[in-house]
Every structure is written in C-alpha cells, then in structure tokens.
N, C-alpha and C. Protein backbone atom coordinates (compact mmCIF):
# COMPACT_ATOMS: atom_id res chain seq x y z
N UNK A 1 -4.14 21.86 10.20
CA UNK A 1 -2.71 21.81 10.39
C UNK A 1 -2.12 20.85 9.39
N UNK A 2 -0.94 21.33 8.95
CA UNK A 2 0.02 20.21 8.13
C UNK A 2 0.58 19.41 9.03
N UNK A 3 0.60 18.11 8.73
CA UNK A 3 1.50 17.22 10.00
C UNK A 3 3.25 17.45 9.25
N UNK A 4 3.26 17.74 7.95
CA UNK A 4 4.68 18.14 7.35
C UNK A 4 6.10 16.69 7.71
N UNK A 5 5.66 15.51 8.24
CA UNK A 5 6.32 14.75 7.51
C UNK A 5 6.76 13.99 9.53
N UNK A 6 7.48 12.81 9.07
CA UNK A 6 8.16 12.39 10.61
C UNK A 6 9.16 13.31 11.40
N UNK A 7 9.76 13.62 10.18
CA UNK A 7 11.08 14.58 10.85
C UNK A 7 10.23 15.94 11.67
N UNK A 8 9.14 16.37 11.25
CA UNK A 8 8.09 17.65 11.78
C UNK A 8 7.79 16.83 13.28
N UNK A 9 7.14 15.67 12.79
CA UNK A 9 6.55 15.27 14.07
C UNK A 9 7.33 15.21 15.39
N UNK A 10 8.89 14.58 15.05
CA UNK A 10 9.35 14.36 16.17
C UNK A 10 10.23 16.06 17.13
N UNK A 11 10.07 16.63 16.06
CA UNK A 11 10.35 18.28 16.68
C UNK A 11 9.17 18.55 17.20
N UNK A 12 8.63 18.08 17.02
CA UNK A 12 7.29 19.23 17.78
C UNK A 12 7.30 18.31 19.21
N UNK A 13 7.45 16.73 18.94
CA UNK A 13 7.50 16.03 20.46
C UNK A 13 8.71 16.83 21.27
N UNK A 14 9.72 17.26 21.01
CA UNK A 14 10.96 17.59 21.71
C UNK A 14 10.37 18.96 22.18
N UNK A 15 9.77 19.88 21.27
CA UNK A 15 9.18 21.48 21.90
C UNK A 15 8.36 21.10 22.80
N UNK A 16 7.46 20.00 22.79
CA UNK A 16 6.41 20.08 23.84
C UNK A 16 6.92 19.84 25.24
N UNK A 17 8.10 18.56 24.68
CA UNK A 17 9.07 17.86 26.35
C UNK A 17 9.18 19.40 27.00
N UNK A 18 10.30 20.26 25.98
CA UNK A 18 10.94 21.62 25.96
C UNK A 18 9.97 21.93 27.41
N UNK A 19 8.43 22.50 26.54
CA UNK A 19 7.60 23.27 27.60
C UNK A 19 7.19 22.70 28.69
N UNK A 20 7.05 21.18 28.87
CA UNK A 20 6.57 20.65 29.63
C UNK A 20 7.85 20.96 30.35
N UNK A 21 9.16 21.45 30.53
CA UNK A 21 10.08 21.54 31.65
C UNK A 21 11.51 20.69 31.47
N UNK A 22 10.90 19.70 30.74
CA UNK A 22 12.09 18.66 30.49
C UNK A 22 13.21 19.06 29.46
N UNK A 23 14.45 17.99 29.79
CA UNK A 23 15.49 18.83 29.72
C UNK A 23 15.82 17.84 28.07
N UNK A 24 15.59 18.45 27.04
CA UNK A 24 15.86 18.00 25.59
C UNK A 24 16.69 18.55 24.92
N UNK A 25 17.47 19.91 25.48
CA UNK A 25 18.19 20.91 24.69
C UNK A 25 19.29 20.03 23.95
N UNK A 26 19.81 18.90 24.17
CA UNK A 26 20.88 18.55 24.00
C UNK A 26 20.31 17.37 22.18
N UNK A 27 19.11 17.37 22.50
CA UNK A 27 18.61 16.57 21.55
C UNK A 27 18.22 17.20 19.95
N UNK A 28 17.52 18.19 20.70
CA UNK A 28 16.93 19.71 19.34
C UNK A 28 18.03 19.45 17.85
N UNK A 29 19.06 19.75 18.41
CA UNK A 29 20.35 20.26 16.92
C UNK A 29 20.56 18.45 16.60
N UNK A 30 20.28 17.53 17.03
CA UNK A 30 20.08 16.06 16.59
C UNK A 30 19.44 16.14 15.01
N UNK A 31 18.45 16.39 15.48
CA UNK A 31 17.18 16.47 14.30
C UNK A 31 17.75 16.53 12.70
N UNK A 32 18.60 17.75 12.88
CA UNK A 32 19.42 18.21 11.20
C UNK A 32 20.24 16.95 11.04
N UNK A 33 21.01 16.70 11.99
CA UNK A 33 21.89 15.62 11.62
C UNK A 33 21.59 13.62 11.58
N UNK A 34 20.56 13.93 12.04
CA UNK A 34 20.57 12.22 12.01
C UNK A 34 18.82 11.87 12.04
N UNK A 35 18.71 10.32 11.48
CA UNK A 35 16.99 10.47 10.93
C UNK A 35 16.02 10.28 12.36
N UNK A 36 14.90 11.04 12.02
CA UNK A 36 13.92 10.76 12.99
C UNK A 36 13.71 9.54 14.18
N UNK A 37 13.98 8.74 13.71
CA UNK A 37 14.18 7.18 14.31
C UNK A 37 14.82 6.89 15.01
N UNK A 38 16.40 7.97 14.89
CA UNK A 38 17.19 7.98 16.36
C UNK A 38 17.11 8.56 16.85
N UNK A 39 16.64 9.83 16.84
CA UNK A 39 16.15 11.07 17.74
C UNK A 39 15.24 10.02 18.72
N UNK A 40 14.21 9.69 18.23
CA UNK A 40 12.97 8.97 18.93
C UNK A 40 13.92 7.70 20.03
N UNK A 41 14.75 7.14 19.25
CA UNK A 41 15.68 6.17 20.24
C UNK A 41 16.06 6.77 21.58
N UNK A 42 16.68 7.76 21.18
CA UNK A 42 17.39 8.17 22.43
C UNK A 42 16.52 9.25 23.30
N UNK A 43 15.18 9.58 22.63
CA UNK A 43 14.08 9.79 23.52
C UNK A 43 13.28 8.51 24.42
N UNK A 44 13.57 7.48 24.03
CA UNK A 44 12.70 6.42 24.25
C UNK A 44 13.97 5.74 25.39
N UNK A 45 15.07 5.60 25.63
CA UNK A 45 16.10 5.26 26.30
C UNK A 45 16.40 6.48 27.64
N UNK A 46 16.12 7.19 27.77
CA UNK A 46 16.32 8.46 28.32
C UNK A 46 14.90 8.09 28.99
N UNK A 47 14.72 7.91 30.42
CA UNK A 47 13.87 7.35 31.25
C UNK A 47 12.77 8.76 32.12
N UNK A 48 13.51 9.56 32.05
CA UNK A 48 13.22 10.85 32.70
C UNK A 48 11.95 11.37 32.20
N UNK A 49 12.48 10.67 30.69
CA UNK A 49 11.37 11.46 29.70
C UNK A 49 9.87 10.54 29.81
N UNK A 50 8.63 10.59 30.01
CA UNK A 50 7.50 10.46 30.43
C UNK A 50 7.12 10.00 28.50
N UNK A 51 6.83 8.74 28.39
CA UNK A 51 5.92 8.15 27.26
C UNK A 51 5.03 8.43 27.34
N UNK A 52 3.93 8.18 28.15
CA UNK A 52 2.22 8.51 28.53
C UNK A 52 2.39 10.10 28.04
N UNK A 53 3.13 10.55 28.13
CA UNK A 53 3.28 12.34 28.03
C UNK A 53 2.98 12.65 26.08
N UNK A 54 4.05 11.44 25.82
CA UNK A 54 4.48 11.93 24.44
C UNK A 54 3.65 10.91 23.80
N UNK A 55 3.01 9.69 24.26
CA UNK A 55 1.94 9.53 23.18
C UNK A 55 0.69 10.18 23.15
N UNK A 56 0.31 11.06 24.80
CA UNK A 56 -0.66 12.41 24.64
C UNK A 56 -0.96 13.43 23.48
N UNK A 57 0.30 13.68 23.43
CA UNK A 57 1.23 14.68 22.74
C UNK A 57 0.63 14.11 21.02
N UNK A 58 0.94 13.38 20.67
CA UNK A 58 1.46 12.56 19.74
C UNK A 58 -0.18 12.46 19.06
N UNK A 59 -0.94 11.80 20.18
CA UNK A 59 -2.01 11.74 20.05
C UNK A 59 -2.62 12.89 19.24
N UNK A 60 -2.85 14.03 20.26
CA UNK A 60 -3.27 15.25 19.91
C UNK A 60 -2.97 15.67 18.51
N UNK A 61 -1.27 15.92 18.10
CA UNK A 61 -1.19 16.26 17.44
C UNK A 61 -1.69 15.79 16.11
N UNK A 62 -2.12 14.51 15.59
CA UNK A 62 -2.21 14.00 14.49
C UNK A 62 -3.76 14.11 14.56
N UNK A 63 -4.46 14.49 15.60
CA UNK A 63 -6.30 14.66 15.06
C UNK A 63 -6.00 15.79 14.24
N UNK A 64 -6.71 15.45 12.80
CA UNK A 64 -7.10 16.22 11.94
C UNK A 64 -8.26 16.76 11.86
N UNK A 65 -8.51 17.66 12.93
CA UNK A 65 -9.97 18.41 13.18
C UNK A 65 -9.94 19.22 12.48
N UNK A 66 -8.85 19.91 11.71
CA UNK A 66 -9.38 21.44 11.35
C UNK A 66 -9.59 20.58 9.56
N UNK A 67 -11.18 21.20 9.09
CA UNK A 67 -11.31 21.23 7.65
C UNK A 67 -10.78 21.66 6.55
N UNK A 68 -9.82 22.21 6.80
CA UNK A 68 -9.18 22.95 6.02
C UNK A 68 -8.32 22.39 5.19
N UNK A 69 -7.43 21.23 5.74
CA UNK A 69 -6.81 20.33 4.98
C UNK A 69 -7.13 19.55 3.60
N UNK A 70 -6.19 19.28 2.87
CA UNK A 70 -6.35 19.24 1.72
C UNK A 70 -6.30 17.49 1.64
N UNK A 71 -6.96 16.65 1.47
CA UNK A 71 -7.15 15.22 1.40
C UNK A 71 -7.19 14.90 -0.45
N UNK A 72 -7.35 15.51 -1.17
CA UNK A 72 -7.44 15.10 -2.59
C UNK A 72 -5.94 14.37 -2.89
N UNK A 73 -5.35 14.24 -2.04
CA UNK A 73 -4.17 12.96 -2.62
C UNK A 73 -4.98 12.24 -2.58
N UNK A 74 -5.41 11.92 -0.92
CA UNK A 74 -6.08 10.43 -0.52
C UNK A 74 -7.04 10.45 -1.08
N UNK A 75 -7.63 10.86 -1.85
CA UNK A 75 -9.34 10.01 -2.38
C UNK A 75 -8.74 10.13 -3.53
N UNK A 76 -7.55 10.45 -4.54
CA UNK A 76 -7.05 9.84 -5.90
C UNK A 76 -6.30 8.89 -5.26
N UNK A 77 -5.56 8.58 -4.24
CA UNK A 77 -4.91 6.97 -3.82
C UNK A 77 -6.41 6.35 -3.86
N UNK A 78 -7.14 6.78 -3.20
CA UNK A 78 -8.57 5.66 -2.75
C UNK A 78 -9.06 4.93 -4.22
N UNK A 79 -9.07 5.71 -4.93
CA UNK A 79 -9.34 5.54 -6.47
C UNK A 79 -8.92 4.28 -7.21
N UNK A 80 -7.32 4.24 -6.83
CA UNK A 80 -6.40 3.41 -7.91
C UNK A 80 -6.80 1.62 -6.84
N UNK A 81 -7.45 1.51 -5.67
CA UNK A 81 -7.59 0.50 -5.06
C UNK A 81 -8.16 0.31 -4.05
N UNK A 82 -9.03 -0.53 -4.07
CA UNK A 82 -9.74 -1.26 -3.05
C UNK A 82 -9.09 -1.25 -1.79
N UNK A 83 -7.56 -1.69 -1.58
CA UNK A 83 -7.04 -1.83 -0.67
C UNK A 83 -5.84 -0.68 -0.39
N UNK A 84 -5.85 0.08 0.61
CA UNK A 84 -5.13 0.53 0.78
C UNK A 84 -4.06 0.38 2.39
N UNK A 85 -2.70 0.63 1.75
CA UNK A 85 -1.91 0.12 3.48
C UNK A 85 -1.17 1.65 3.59
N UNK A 86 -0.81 1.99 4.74
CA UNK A 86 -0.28 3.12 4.87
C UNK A 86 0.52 2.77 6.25
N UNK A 87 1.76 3.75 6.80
CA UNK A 87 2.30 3.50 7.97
C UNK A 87 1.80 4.48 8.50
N UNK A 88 1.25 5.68 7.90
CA UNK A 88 0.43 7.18 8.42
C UNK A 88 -0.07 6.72 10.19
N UNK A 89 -0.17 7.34 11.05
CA UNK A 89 -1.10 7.39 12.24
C UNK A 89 -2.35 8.12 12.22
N UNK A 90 -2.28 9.07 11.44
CA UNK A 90 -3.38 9.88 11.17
C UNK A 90 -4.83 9.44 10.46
N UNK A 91 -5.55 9.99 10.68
CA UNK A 91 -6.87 9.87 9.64
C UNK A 91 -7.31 10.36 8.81
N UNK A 92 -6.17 10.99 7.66
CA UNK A 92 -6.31 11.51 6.58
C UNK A 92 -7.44 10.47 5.70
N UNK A 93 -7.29 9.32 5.69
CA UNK A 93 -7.84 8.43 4.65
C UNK A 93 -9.12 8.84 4.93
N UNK A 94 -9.41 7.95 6.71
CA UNK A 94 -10.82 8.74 6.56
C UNK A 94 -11.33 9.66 6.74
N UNK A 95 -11.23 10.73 6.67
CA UNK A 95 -11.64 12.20 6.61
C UNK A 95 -11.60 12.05 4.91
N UNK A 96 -10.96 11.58 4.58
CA UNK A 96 -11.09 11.72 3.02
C UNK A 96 -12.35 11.00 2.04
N UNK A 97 -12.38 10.36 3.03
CA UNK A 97 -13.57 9.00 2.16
C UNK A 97 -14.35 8.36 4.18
N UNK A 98 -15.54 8.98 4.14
CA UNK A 98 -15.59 8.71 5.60
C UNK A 98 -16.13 7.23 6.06
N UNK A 99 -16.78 6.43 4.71
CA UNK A 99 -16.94 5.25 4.85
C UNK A 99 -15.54 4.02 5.00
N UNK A 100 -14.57 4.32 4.64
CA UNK A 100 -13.48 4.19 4.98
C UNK A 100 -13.42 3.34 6.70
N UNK A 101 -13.79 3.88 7.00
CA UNK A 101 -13.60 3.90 8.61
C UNK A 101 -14.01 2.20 9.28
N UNK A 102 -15.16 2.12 8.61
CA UNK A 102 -16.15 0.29 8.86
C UNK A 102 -14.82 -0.34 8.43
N UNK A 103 -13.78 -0.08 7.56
CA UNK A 103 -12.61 -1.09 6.91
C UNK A 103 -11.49 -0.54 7.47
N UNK A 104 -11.16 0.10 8.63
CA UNK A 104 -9.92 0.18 8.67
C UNK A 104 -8.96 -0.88 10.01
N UNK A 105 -8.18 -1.22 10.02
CA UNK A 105 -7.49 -2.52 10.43
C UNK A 105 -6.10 -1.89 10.87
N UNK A 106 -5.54 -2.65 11.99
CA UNK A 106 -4.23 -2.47 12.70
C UNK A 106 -4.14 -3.34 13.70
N UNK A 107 -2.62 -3.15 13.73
CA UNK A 107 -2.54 -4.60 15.03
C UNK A 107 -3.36 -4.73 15.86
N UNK A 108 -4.00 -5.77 16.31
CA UNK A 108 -4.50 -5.87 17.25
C UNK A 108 -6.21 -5.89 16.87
N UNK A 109 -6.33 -6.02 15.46
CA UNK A 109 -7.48 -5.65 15.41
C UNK A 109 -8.19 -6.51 14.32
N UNK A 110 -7.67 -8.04 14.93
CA UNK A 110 -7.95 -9.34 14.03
C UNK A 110 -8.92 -9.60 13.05
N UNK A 111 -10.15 -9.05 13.45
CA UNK A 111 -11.09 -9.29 12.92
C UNK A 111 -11.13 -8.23 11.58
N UNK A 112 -10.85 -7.49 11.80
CA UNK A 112 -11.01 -6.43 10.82
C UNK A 112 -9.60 -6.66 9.41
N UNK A 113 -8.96 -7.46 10.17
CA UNK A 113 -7.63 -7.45 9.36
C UNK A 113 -7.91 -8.82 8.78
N UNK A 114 -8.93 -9.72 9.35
CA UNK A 114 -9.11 -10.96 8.00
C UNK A 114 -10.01 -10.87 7.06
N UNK A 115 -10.99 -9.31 6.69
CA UNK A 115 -11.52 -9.46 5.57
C UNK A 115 -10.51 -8.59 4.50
N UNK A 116 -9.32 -9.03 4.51
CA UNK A 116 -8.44 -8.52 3.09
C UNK A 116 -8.80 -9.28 2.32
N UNK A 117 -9.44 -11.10 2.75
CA UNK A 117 -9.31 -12.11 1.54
C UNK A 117 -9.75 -11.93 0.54
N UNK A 118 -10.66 -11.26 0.27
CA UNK A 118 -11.96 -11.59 -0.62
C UNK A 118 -11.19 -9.85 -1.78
N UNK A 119 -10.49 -10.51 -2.86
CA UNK A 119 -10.07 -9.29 -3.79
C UNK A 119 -11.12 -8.30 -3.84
N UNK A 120 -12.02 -8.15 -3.58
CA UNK A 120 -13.22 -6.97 -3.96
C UNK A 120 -13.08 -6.21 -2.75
N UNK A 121 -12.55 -7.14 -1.66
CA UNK A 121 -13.39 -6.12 -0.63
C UNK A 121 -12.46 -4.75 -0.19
N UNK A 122 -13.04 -3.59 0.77
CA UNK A 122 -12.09 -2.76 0.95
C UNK A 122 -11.46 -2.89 2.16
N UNK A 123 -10.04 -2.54 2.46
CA UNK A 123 -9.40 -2.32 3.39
C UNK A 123 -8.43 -1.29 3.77
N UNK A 124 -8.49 -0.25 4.48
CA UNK A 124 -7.40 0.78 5.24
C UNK A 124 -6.59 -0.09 6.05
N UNK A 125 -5.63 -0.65 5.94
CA UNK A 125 -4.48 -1.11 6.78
C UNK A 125 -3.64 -0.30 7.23
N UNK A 126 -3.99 0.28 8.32
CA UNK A 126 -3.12 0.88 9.19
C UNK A 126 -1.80 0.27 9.56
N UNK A 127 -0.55 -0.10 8.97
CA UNK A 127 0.21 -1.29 9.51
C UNK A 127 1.04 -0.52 11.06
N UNK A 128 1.35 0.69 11.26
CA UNK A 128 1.99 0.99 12.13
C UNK A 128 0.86 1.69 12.93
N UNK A 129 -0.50 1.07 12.61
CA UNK A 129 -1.25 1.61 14.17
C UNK A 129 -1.95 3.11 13.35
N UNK A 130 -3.13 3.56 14.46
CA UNK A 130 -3.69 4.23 14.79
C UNK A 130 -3.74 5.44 15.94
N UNK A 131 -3.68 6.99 15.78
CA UNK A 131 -3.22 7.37 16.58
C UNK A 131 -4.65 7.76 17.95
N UNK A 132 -6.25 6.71 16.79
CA UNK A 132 -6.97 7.07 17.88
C UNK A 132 -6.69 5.33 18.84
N UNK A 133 -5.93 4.80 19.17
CA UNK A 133 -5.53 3.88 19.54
C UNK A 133 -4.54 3.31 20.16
N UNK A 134 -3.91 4.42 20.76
CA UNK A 134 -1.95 4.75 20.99
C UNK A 134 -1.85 3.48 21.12
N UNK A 135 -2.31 2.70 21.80
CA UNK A 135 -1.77 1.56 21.87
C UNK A 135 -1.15 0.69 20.72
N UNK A 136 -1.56 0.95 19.62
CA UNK A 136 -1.62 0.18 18.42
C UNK A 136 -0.24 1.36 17.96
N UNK A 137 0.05 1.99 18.02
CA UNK A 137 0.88 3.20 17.53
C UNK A 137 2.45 2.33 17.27
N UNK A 138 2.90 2.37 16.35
CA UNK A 138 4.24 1.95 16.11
C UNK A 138 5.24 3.49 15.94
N UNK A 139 5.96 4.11 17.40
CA UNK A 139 6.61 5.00 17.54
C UNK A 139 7.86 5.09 17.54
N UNK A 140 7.99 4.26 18.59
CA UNK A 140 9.71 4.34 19.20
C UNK A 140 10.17 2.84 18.74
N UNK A 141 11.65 3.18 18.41
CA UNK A 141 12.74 1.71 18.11
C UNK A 141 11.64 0.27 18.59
N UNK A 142 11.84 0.27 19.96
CA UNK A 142 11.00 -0.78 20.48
C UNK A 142 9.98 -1.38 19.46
N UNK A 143 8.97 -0.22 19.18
CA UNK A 143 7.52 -0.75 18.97
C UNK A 143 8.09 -1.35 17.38
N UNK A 144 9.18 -1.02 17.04
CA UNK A 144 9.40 -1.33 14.85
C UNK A 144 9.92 -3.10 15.54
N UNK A 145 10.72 -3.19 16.51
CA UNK A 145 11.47 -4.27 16.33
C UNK A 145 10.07 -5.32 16.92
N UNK A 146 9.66 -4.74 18.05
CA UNK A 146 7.92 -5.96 18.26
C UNK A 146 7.18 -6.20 17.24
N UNK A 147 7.19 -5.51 15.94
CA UNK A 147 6.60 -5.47 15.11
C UNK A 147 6.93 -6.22 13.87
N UNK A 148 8.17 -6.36 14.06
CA UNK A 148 8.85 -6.48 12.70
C UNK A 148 10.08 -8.24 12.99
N UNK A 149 10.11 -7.88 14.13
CA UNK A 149 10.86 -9.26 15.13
C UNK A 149 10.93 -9.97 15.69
N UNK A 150 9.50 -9.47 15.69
CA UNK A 150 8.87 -10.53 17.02
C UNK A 150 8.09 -11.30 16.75
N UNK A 151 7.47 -12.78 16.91
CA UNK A 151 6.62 -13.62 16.63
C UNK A 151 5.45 -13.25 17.45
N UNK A 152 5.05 -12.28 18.17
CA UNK A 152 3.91 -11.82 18.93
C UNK A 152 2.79 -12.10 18.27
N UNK A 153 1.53 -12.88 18.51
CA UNK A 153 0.78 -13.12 17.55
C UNK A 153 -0.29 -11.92 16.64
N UNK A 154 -0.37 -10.37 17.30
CA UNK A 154 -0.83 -9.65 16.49
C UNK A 154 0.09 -9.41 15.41
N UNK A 155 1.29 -8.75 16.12
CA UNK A 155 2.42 -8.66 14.81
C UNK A 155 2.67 -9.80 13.52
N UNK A 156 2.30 -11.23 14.31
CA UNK A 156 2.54 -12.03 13.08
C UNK A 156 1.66 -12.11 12.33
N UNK A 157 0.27 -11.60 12.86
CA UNK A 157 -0.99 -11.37 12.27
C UNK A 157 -0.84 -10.28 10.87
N UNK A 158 -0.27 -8.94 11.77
CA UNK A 158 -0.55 -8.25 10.67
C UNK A 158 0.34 -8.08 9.43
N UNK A 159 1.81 -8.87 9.79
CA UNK A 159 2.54 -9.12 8.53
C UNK A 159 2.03 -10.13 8.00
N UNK A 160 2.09 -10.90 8.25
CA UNK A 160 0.60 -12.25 6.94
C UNK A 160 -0.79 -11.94 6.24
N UNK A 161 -0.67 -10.98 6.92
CA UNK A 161 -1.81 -10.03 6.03
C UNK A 161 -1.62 -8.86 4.75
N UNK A 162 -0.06 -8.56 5.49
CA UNK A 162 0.27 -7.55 3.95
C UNK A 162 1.31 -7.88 3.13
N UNK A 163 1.44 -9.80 3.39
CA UNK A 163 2.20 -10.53 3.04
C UNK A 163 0.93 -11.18 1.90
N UNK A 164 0.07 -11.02 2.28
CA UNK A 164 -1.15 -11.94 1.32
C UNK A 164 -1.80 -10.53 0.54
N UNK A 165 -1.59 -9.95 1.08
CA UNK A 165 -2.16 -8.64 0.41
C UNK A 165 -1.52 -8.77 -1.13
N UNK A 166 0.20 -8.37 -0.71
CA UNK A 166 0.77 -8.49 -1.93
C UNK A 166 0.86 -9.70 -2.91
C-alpha cells in the first residue's frame, strides 16, 4: 500500500470512523479546505469519537507488510548519512535497510536516543514516534504541543537530541 501523504492518512481515519457507525459526515468536505492538523483537532475535541479506535486504525494502517513497496528513496537517504530523523510513523526506513532497527529512537526511548553522540554512529530518530508504539505516536494537536511545549522530560529529551544532532 501507498500511505500517499498526511492529508491520505487522515481520510482514511474519517472512512473508518464513517464505517465504524460514527457520525463524521460533517468533517469529510473539511479535508479540501483546511490542513490535516485541523481536521485531526476537531477529531480529537469531538469526545464521541473513540482514540483507542483511531490509534488501532492508525496503527494498522501504516504496517508496511505488503513487499511490494518501493523503499529506494530510503536506502539513497540512508546513503547521504549516518543519522537519519524523520516525523514518518511508519517503517519504511527499516524495511529498507533492516539493520536499521538496533538504532532506531523516539520519545520515550532514552537509551537509544543517547547514542547520537559519537559522529560515526547510526541513528533512525523517529521524532514524532513510532506507529509500532502508539504510545510514542505524535497525532493529534495535543500530542505536537506535549512535544514541542512542554518541559516533560522525554520531550525535553528528544528535542536536545535533534538540537545536538544539528
């Protein structure tokens, strides 16, 4: 499957609400007009609507099981650096390069996120999370501003890390 971009992702969360019964019709024609990020707001404010549902959802959708996909971006990104950061949820990187995986890092995942020091070594920095990890997942309004606003000590973790990176 193509994941085809955020704006894809968050339509396909609204078709699934759709089938699951819930009432999104009013949200759908959103999508054309305004960016992904507020769609997701006013999914995430709207209480009716079941999270555990849509990081299921969310989940599912981003395993890249089928082989078929085309990864030769990511192993010419893998190429140009040792270190790579991405906001992706997916596991394109590693499906692309499967050793990858021993180095990949996201909030919450301290240990793995303090061997950036050493310039040689490799790192996948997941900065907005992992989708085999929902927890770690940076989705809705909420999770950008804990992330980005908050002195929480993973979050301050993992911006001092792609603060030293650079």
């Amino acid at each position: 499957q193509s994941l085809k971009g955020w704006g894809n992702l968050v339509e396909k969360i609204l078709e699934h609400l759709k089938e699951e019964g819930h009432e999104v019709d009013a949200l759908i024609p959103l999508l054309g007009k305004y960016d992904p990020i507020d769609v997701l707001h006013l999914i995430e404010k709207d209480k009716t609507l079941p999270k555990t549902k849509i990081y299921k959802f969310t989940k599912d959708f981003l395993d890249l099981n089928d082989d078929k996909n085309d990864y030769s971006l990511h192993e010419k990104i893998i190429k140009l650096s040792n270190k790579i950061i991405t906001t992706n949820y997916d596991t394109a990187f590693e499906r692309a390069v499967p050793s990858l995986r021993k180095y990949k890092a996201y909030k919450g995942k301290n240990y793995e996120l303090t061997t950036h020091k050493d310039a040689h070594s490799k790192l996948l920095f997941k900065l907005h999370g992992c989708f085999e990890d929902v927890e770690s997942m940076v989705l809705f309004p909420t999770n950008y501003e804990k992330l980005y606003n908050n002195p929480e000590k993973d979050a301050e973790h993992s911006l001092l890390v792609l603060k030293n990176i650079f």
